[in-house]
C-alpha atoms as a PDB file:
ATOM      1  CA  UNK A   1     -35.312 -17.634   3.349  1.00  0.00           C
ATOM      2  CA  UNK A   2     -31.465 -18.173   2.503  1.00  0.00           C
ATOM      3  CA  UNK A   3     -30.198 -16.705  -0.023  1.00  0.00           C
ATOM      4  CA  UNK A   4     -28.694 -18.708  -2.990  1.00  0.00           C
ATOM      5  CA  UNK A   5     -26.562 -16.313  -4.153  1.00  0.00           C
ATOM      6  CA  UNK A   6     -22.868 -18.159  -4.392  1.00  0.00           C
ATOM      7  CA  UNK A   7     -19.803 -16.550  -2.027  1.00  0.00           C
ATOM      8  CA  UNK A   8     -17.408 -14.712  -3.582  1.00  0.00           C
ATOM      9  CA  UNK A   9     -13.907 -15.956  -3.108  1.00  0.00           C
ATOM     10  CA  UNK A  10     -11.600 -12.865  -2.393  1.00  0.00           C
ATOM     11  CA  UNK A  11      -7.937 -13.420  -2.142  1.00  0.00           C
ATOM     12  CA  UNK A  12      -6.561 -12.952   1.434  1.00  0.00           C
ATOM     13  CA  UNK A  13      -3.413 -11.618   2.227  1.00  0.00           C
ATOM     14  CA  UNK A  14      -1.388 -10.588   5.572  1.00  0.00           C
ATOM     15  CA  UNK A  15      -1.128  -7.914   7.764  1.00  0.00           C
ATOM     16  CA  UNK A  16       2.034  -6.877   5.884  1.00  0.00           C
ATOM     17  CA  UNK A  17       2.593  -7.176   2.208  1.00  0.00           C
ATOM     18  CA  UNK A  18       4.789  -6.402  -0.928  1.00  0.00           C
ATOM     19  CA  UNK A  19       2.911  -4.341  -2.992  1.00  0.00           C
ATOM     20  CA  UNK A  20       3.840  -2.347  -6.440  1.00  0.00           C
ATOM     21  CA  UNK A  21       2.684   1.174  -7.270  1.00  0.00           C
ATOM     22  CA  UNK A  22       3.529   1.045 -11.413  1.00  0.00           C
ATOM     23  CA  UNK A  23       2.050   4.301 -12.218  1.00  0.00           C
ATOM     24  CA  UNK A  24       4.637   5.918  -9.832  1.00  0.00           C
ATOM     25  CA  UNK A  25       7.821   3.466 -10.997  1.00  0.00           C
ATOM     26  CA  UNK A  26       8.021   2.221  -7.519  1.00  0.00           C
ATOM     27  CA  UNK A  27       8.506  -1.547  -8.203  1.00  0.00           C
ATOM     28  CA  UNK A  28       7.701  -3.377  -4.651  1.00  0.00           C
ATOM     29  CA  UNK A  29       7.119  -1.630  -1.237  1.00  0.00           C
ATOM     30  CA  UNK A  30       6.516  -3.040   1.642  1.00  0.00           C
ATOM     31  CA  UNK A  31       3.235  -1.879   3.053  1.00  0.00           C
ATOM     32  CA  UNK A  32       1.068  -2.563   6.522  1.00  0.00           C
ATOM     33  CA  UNK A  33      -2.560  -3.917   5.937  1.00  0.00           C
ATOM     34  CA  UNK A  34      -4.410  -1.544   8.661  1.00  0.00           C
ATOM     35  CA  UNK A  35      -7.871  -2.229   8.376  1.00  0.00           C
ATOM     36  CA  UNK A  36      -7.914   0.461  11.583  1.00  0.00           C
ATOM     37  CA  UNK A  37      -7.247   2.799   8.865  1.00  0.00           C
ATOM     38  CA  UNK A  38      -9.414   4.042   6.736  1.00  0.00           C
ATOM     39  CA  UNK A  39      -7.314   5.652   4.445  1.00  0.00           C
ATOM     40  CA  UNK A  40      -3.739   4.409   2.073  1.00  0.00           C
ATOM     41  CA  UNK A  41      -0.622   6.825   2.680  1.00  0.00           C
ATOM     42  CA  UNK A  42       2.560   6.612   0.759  1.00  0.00           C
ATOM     43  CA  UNK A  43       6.325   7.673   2.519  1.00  0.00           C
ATOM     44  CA  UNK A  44       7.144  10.659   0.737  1.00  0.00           C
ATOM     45  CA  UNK A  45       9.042  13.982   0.685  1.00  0.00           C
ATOM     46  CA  UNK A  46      10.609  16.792  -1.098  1.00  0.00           C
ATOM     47  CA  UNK A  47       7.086  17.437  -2.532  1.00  0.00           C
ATOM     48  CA  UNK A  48       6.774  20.346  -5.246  1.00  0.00           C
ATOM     49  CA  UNK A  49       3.654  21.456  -6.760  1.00  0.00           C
ATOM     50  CA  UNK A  50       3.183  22.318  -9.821  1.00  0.00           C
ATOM     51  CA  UNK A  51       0.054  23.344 -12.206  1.00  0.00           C
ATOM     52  CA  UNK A  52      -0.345  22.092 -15.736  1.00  0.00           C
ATOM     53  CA  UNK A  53      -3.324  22.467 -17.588  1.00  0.00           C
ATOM     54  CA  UNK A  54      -4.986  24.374 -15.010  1.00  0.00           C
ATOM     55  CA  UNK A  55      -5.347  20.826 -12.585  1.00  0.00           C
ATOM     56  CA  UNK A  56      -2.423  20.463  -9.916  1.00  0.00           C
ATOM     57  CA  UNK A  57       0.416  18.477 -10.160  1.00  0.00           C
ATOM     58  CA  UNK A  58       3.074  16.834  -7.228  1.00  0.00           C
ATOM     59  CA  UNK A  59       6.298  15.567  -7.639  1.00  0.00           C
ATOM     60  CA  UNK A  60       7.909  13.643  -4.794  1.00  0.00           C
ATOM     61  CA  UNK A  61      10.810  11.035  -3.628  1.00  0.00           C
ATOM     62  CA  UNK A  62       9.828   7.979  -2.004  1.00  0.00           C
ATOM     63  CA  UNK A  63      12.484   5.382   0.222  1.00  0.00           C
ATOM     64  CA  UNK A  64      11.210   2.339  -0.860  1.00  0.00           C
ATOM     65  CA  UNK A  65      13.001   0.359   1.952  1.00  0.00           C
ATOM     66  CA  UNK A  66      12.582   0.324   5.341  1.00  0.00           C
ATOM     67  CA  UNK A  67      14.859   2.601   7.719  1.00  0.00           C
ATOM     68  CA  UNK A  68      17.038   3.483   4.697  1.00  0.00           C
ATOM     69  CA  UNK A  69      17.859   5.974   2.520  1.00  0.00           C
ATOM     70  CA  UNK A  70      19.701   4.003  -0.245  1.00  0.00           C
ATOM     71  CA  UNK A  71      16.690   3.502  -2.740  1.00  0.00           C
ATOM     72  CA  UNK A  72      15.018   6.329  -3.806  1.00  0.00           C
ATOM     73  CA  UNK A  73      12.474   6.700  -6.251  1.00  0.00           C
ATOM     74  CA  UNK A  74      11.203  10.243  -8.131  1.00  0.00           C
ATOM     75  CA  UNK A  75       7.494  10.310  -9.161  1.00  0.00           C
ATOM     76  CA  UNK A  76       4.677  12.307 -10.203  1.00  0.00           C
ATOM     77  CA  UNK A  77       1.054  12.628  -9.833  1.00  0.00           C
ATOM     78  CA  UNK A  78      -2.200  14.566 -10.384  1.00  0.00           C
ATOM     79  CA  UNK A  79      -3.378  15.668  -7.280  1.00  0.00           C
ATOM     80  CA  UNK A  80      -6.854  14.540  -6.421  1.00  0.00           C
ATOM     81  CA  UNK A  81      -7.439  17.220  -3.269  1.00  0.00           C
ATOM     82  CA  UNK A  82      -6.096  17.728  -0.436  1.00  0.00           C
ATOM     83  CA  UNK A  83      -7.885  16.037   2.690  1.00  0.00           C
ATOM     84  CA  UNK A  84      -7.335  16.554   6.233  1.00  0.00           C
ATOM     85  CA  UNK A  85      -6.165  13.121   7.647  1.00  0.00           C
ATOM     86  CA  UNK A  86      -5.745  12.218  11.370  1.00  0.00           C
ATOM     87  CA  UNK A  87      -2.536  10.248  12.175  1.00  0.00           C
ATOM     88  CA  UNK A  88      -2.219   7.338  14.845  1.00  0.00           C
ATOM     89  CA  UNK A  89      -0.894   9.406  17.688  1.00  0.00           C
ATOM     90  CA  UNK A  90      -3.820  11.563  16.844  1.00  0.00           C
ATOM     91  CA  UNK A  91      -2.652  14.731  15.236  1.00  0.00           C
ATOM     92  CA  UNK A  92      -4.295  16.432  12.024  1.00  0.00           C
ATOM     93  CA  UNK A  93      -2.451  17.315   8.762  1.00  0.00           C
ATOM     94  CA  UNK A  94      -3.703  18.690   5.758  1.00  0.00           C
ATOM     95  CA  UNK A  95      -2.278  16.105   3.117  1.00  0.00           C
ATOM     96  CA  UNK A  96      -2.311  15.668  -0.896  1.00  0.00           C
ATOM     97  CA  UNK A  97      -4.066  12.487  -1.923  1.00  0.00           C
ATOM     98  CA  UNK A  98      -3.275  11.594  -5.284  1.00  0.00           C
ATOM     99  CA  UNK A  99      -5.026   8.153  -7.464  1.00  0.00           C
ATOM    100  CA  UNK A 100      -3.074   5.339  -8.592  1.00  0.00           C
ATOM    101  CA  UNK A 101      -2.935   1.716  -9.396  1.00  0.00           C
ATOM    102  CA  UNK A 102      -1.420  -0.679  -6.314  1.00  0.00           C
ATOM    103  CA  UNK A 103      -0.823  -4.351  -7.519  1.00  0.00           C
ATOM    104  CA  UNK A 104      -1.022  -7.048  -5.104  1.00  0.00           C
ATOM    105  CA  UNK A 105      -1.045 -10.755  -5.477  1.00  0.00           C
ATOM    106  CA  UNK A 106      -1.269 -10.229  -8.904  1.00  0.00           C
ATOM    107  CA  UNK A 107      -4.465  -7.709  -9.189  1.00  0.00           C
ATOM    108  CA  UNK A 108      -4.208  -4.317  -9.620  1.00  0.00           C
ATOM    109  CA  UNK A 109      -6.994  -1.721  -8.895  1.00  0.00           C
ATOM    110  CA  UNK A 110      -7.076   2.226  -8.308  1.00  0.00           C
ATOM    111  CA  UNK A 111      -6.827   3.395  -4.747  1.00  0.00           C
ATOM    112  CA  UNK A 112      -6.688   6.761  -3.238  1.00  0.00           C
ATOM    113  CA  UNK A 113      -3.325   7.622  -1.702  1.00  0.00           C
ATOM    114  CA  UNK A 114      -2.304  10.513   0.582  1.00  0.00           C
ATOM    115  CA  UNK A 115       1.773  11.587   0.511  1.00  0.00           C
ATOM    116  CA  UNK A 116       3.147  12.252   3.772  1.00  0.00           C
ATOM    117  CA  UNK A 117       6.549  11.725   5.510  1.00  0.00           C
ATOM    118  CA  UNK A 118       6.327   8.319   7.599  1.00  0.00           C
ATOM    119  CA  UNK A 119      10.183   8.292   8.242  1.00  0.00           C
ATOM    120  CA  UNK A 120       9.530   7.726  12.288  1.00  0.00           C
ATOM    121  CA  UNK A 121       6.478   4.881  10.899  1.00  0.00           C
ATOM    122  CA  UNK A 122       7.460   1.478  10.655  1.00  0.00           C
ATOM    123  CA  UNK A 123       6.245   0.855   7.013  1.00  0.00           C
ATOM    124  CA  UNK A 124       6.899   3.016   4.042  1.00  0.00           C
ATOM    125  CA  UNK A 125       3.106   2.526   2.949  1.00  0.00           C
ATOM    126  CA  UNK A 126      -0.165   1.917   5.043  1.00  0.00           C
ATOM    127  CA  UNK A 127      -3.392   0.330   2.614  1.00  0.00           C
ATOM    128  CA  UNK A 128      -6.129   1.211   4.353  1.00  0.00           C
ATOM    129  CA  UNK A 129      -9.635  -0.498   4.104  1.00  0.00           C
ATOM    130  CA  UNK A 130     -11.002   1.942   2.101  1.00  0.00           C
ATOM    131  CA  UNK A 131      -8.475   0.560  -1.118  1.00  0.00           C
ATOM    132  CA  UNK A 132      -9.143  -3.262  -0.290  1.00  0.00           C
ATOM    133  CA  UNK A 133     -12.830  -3.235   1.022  1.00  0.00           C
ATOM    134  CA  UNK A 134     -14.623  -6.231  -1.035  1.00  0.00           C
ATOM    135  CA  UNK A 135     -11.452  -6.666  -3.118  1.00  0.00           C
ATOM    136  CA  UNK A 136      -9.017  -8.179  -0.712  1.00  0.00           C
ATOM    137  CA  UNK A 137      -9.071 -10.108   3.010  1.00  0.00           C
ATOM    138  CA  UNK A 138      -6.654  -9.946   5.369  1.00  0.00           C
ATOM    139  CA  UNK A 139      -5.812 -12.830   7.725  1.00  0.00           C
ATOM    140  CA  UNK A 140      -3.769 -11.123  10.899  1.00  0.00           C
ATOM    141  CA  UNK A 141      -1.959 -13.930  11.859  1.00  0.00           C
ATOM    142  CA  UNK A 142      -0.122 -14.062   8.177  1.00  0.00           C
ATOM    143  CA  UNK A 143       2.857 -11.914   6.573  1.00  0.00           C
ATOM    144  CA  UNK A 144       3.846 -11.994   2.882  1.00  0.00           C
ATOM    145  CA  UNK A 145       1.291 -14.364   1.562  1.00  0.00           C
ATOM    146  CA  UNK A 146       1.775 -12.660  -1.639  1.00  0.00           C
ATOM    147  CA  UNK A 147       5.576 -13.954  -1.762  1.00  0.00           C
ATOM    148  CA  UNK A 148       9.035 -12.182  -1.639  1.00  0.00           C
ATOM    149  CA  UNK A 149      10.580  -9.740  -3.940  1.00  0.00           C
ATOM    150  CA  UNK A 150      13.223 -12.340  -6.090  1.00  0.00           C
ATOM    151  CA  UNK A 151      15.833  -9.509  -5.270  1.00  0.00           C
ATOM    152  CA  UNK A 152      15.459  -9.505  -1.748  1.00  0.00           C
ATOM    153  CA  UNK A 153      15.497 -13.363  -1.149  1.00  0.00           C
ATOM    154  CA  UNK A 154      18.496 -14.461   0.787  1.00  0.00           C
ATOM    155  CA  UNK A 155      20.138 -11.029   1.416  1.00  0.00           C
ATOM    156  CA  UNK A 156      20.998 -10.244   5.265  1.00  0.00           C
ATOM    157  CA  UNK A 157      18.475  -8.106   6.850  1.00  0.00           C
ATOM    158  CA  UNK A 158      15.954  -8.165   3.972  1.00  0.00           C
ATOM    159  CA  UNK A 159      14.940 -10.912   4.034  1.00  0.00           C
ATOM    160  CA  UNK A 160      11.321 -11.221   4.250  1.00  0.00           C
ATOM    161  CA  UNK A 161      10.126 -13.113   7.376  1.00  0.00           C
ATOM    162  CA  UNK A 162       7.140 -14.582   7.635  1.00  0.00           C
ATOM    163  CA  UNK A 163       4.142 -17.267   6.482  1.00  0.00           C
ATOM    164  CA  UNK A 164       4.320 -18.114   2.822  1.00  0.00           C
ATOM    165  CA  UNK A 165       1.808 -20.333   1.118  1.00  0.00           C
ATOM    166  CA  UNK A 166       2.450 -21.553  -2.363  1.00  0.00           C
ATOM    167  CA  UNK A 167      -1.116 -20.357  -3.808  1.00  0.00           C
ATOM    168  CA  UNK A 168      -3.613 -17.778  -3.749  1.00  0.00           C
ATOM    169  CA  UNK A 169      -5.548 -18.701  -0.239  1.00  0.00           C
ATOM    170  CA  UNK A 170      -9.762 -17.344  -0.304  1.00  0.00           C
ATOM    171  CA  UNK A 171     -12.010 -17.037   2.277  1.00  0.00           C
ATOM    172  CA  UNK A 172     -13.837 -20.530   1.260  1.00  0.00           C
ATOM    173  CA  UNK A 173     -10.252 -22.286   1.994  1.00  0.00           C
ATOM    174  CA  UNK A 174     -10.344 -20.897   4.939  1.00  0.00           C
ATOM    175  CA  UNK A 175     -12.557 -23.176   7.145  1.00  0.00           C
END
C-alpha cells in the first residue's frame, strides 16, 4: 500500500557554498558540500587549550578566504572530544571537534565540527553529510545556489563563479 504521507521539501544547494559560522564571528566561508564525507572540518590553526570550569576550551585563527592569509578571524569554543578522523589521502589524526551553529540559505542548525589545518585543501571548510543529512540536498552540478557574499560581488578574483537561481530550489521543483 502507498504511503500518503506528503514529501518533505528540503532546500538544495551546490557542491560548494557560502556558509556563516556566527557562534565563531566568522561571517561567510566558503565551504565544499562532500557528501563522501562523513564528517564537517573547519581551516584552523594556532590552537591553544585551555580549561575553564573543569570542561575544555580551544581557541583558534581561521583564513576565511581561499589561498590567503589577509582575513583572519580569532574564535573560541568548548571542545566536544577529540575524535580520530581519516583524511582524503588516507592518513589518521587525532582532531578536536567542537559544536556550533552553520547558517546556510537562510537556516541555521548545530553541526559537529573538527579544527584542523586544510592550508594545502582547496576549501577552508568541508560540511559533511553527517551536518546536512535530512536538512539539506545537494545538486552536484550547481555552485552558490545560496547567492554571493554582497562584499565579494564584482571584485577580481573573488568573484563567485557559478549557477545562481533567484529562489530557494526543493527537491519537488526538481523534476
Amino acid at each position: 500500500m502507498p504511503s500518503k504521507a506528503q514529501p518533505v521539501k528540503l532546500p538544495i544547494i551546490g557542491w560548494r557554498e557560502w556558509v556563516q559560522l556566527p557562534q565563531l564571528g566568522i561571517a561567510k566561508v566558503k565551504a565544499k558540500i562532500d557528501t563522501g564525507a562523513r564528517s564537517s572540518s573547519l581551516h584552523a590553526y594556532d590552537l591553544k587549550y585551555e580549561e575553564r570550569e573543569g570542561k575544555q576550551w580551544v581557541r583558534f585563527k581561521v583564513h576565511t578566504r581561499q589561498r590567503s592569509t589577509s582575513e583572519k578571524v580569532e574564535a573560541e569554543s568548548q571542545v566536544l572530544e577529540f575524535r580520530k578522523v581519516r583524511s582524503s589521502n588516507g592518513q589518521v589524526t587525532k582532531r578536536p571537534v567542537i559544536l556550533t551553529k552553520v547558517e546556510i540559505l537562510g537556516q541555521l542548525f548545530e553541526i559537529e565540527l573538527t579544527l584542523a589545518n586544510r592550508d594545502s585543501m582547496g576549501f577552508r571548510m568541508l560540511l559533511g553529510r553527517e551536518a546536512i543529512r535530512g536538512r539539506i540536498l545537494v545538486d552536484s552540478g550547481a555552485s552558490y545556489l545560496s547567492g554571493v557574499p554582497k562584499r565579494l560581488k564584482g571584485k577580481g578574483g573573488t568573484k563567485a563563479k557559478g549557477t545562481k537561481r533567484p529562489s530557494v530550489k526543493t527537491e519537488n521543483d526538481a523534476t
